[in-house]
PDB file of N, CA and C in Angstrom:
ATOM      1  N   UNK A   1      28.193 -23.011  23.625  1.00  0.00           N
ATOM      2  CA  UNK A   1      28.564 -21.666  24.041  1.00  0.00           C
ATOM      3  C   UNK A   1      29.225 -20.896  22.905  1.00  0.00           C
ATOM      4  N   UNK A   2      29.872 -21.420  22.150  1.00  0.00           N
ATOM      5  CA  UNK A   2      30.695 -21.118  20.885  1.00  0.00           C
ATOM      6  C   UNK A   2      29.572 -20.836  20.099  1.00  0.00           C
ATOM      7  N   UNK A   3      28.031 -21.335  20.194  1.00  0.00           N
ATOM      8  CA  UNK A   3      27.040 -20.194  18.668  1.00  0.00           C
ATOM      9  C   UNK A   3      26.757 -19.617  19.109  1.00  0.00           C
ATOM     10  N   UNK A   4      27.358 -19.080  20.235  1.00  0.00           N
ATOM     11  CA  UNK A   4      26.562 -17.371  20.523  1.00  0.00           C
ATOM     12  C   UNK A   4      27.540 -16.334  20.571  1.00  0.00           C
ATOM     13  N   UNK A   5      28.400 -16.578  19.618  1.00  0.00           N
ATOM     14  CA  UNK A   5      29.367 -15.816  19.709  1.00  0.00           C
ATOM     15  C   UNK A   5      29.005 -15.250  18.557  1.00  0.00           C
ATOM     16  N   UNK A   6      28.505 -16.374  17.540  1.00  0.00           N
ATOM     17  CA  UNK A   6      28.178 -16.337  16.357  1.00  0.00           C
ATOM     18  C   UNK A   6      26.705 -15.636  16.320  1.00  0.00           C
ATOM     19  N   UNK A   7      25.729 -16.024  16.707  1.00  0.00           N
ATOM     20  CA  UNK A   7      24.481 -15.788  16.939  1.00  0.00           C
ATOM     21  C   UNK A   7      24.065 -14.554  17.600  1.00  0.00           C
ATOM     22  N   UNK A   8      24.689 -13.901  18.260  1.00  0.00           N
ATOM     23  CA  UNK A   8      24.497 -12.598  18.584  1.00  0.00           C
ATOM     24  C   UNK A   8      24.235 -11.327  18.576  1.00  0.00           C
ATOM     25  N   UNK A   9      25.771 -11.651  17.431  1.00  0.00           N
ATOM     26  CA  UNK A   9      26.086 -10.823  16.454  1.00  0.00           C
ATOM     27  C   UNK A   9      25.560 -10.793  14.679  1.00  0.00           C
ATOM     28  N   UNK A  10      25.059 -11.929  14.982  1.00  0.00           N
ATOM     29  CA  UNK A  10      23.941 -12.213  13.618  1.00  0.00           C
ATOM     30  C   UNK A  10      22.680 -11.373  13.853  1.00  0.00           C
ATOM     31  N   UNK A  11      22.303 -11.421  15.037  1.00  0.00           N
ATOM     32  CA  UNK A  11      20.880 -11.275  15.824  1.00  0.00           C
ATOM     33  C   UNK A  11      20.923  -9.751  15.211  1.00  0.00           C
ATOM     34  N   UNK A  12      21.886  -9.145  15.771  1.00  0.00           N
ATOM     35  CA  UNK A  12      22.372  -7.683  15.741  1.00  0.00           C
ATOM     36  C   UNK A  12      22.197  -7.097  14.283  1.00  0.00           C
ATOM     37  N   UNK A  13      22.733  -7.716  14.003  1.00  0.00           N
ATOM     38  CA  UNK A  13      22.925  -7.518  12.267  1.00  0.00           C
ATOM     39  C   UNK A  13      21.471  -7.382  11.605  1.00  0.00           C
ATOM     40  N   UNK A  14      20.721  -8.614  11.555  1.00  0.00           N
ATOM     41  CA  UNK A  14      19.353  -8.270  11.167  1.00  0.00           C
ATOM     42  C   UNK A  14      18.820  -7.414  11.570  1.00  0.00           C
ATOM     43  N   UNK A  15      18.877  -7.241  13.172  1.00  0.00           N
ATOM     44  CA  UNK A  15      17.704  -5.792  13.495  1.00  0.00           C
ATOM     45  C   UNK A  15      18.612  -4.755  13.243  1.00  0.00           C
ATOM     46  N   UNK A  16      19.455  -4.282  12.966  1.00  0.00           N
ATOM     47  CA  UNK A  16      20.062  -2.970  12.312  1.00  0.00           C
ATOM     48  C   UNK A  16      19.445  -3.177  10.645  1.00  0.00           C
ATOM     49  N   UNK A  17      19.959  -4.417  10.034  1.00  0.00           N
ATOM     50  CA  UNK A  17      19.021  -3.801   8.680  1.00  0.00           C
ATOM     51  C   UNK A  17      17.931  -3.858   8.815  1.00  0.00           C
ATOM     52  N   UNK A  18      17.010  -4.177   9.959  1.00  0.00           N
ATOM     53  CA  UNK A  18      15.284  -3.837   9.980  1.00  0.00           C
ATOM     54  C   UNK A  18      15.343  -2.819   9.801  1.00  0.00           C
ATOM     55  N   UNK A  19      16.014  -2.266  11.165  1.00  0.00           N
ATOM     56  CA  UNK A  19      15.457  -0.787  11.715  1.00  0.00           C
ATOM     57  C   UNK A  19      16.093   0.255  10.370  1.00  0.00           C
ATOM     58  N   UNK A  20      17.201   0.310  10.091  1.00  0.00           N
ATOM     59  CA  UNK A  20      17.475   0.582   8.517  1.00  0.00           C
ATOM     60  C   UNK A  20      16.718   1.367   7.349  1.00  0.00           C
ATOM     61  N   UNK A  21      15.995  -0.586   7.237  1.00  0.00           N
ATOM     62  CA  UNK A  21      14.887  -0.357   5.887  1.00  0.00           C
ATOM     63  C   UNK A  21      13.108   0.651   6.291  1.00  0.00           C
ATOM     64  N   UNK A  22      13.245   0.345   7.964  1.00  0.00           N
ATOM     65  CA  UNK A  22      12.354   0.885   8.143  1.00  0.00           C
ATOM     66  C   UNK A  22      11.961   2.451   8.485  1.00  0.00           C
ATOM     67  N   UNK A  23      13.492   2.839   8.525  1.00  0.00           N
ATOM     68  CA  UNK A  23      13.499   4.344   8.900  1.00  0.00           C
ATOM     69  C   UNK A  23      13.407   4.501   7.223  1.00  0.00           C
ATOM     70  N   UNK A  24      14.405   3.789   6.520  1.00  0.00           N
ATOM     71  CA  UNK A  24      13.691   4.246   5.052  1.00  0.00           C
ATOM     72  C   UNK A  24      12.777   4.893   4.514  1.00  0.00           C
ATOM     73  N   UNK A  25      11.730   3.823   4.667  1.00  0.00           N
ATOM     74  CA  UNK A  25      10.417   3.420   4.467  1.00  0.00           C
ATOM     75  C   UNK A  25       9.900   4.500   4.849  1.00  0.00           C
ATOM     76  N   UNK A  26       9.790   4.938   5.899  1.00  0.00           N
ATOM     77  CA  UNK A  26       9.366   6.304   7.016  1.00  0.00           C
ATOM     78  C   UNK A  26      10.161   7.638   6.090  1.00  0.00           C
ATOM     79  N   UNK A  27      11.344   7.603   6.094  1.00  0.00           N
ATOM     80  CA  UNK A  27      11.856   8.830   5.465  1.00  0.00           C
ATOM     81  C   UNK A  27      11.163   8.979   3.952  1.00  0.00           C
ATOM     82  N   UNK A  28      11.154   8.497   3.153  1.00  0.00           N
ATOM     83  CA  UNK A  28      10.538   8.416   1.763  1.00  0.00           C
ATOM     84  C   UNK A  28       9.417   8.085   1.378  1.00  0.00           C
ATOM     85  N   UNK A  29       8.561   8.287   2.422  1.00  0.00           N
ATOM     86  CA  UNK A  29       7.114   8.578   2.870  1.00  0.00           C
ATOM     87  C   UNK A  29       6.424   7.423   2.232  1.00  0.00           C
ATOM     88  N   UNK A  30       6.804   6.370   2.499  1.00  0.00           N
ATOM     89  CA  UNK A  30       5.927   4.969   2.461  1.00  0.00           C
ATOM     90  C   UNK A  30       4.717   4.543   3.286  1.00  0.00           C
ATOM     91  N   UNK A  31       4.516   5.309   4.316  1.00  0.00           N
ATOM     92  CA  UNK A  31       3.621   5.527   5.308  1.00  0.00           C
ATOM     93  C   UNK A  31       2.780   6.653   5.253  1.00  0.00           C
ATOM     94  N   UNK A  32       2.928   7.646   3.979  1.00  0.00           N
ATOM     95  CA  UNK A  32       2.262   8.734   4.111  1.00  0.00           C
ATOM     96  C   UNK A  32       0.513   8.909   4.254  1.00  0.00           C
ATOM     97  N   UNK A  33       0.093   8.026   3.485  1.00  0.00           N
ATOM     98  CA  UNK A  33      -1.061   7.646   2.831  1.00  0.00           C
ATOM     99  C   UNK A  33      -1.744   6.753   2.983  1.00  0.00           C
ATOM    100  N   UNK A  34      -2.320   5.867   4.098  1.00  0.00           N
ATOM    101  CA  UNK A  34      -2.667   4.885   4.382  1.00  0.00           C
ATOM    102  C   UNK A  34      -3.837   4.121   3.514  1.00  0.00           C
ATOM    103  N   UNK A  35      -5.005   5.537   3.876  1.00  0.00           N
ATOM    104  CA  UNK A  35      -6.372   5.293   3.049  1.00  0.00           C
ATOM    105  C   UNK A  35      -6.625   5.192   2.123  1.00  0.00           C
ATOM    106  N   UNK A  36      -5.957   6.015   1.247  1.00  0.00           N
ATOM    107  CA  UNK A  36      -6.385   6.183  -0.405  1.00  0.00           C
ATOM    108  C   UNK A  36      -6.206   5.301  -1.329  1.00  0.00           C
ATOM    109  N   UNK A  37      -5.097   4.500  -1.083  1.00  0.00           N
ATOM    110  CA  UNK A  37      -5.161   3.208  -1.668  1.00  0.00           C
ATOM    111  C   UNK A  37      -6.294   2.414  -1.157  1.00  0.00           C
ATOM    112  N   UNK A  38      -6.709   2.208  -0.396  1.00  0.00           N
ATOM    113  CA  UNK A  38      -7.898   1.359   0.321  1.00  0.00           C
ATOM    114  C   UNK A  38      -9.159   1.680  -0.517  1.00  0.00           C
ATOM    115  N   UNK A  39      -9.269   2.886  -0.189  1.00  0.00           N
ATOM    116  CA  UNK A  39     -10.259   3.416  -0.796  1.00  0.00           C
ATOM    117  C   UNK A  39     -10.271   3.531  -2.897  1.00  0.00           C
ATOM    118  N   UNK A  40      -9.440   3.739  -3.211  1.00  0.00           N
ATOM    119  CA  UNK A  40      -9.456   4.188  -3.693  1.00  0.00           C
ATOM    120  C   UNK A  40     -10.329   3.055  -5.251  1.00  0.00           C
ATOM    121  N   UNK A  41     -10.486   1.776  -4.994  1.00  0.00           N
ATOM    122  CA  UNK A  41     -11.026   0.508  -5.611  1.00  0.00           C
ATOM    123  C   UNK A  41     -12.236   1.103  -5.051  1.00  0.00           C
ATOM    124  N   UNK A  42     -12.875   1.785  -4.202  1.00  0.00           N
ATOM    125  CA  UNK A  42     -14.555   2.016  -3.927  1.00  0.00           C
ATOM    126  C   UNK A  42     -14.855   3.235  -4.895  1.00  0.00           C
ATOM    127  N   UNK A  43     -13.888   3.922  -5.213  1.00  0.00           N
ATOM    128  CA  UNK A  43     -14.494   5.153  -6.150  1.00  0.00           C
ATOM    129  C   UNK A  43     -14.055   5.373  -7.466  1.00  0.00           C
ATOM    130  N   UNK A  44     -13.574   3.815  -8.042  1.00  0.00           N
ATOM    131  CA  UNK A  44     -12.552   3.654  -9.171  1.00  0.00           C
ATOM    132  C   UNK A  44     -14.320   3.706 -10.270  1.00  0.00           C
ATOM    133  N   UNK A  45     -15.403   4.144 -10.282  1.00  0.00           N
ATOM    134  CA  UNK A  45     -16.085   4.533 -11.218  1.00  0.00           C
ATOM    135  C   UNK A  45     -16.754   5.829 -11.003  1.00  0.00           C
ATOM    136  N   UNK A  46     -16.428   6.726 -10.673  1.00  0.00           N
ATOM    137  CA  UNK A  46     -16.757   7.631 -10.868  1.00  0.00           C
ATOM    138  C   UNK A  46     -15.296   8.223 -11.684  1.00  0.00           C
ATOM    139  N   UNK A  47     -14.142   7.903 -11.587  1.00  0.00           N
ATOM    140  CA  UNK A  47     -13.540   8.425 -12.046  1.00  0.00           C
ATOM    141  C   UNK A  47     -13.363   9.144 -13.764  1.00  0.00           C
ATOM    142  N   UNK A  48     -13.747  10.174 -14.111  1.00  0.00           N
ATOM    143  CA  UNK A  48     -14.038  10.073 -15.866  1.00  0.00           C
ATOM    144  C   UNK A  48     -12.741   9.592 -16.833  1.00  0.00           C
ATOM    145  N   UNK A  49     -11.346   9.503 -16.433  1.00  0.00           N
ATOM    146  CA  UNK A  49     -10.759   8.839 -17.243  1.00  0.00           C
ATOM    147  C   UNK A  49     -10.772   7.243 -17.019  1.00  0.00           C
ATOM    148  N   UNK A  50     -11.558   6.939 -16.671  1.00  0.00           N
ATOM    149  CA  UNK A  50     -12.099   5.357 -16.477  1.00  0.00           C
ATOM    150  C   UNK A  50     -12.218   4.735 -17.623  1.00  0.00           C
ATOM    151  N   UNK A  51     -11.863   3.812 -19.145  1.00  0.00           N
ATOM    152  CA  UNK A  51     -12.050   3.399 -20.031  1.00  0.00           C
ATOM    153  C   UNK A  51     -13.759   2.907 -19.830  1.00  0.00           C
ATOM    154  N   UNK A  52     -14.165   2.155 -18.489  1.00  0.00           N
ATOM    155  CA  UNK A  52     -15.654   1.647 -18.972  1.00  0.00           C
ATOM    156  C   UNK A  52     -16.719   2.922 -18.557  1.00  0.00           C
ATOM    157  N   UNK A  53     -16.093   4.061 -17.532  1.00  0.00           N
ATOM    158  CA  UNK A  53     -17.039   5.334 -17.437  1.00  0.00           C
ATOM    159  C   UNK A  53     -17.823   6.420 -18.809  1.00  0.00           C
ATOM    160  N   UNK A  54     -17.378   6.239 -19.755  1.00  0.00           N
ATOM    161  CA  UNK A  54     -17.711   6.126 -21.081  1.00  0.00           C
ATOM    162  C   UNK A  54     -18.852   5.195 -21.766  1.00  0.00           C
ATOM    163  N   UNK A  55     -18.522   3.845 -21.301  1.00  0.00           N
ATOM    164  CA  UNK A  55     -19.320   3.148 -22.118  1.00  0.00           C
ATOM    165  C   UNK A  55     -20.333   2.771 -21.474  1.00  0.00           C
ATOM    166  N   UNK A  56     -20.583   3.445 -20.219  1.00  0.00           N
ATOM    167  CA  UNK A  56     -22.303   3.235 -19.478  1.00  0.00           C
ATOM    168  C   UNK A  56     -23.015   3.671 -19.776  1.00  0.00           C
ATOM    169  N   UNK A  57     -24.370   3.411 -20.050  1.00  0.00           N
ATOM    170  CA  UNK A  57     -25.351   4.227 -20.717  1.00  0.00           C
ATOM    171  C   UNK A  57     -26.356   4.071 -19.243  1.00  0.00           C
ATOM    172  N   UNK A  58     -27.176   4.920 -18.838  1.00  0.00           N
ATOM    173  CA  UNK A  58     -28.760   5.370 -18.311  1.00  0.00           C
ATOM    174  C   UNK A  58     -29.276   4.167 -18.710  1.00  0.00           C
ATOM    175  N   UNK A  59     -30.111   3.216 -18.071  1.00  0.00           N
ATOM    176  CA  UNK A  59     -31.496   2.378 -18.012  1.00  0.00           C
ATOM    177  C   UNK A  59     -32.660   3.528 -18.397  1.00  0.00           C
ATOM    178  N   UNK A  60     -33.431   3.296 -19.559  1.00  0.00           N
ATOM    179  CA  UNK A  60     -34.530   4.176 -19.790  1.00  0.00           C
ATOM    180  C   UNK A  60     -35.870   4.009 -18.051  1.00  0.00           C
ATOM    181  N   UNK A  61     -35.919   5.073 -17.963  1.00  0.00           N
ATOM    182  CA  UNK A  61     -36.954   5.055 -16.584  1.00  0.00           C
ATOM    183  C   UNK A  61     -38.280   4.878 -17.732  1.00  0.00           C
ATOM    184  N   UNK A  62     -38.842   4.007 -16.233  1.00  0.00           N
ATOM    185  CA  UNK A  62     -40.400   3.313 -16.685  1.00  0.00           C
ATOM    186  C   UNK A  62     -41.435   4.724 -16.340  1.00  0.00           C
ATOM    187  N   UNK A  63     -41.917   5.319 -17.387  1.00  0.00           N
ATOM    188  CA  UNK A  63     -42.731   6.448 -16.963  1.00  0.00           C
ATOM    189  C   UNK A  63     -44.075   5.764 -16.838  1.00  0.00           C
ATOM    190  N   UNK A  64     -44.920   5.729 -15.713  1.00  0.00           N
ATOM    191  CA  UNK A  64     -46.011   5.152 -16.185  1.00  0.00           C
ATOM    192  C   UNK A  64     -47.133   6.748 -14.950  1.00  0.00           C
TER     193      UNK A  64
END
């Protein structure tokens, strides 16, 4: 009965610094942007400051 005197108030403690870090997180817009990072590895060659978008050359087309 005596660790929940202890344990309670521990319990307490962690979810105040959850909720805390997570209003944070929310205030300083850590959540703003979900997609674009996701995405953003699918359109990482078209980009022209790309170091290898430069060094692609055209396949000559087969004219026949």
């Amino acid at each position: 009965m005596a660790a929940l005197y202890w344990l309670i108030p521990a319990a307490l403690l962690i979810v105040a610094g959850a909720l805390y870090v997570f209003f944070w997180a929310v205030g300083s817009g850590q959540y703003d942007d979900l997609d674009s990072p996701a995405q953003r590895i699918l359109f990482d060659d078209d980009d022209p400051a790309h170091h290898a978008a430069g060094e692609r050359t055209q396949a000559p087309r087969d004219e026949r």
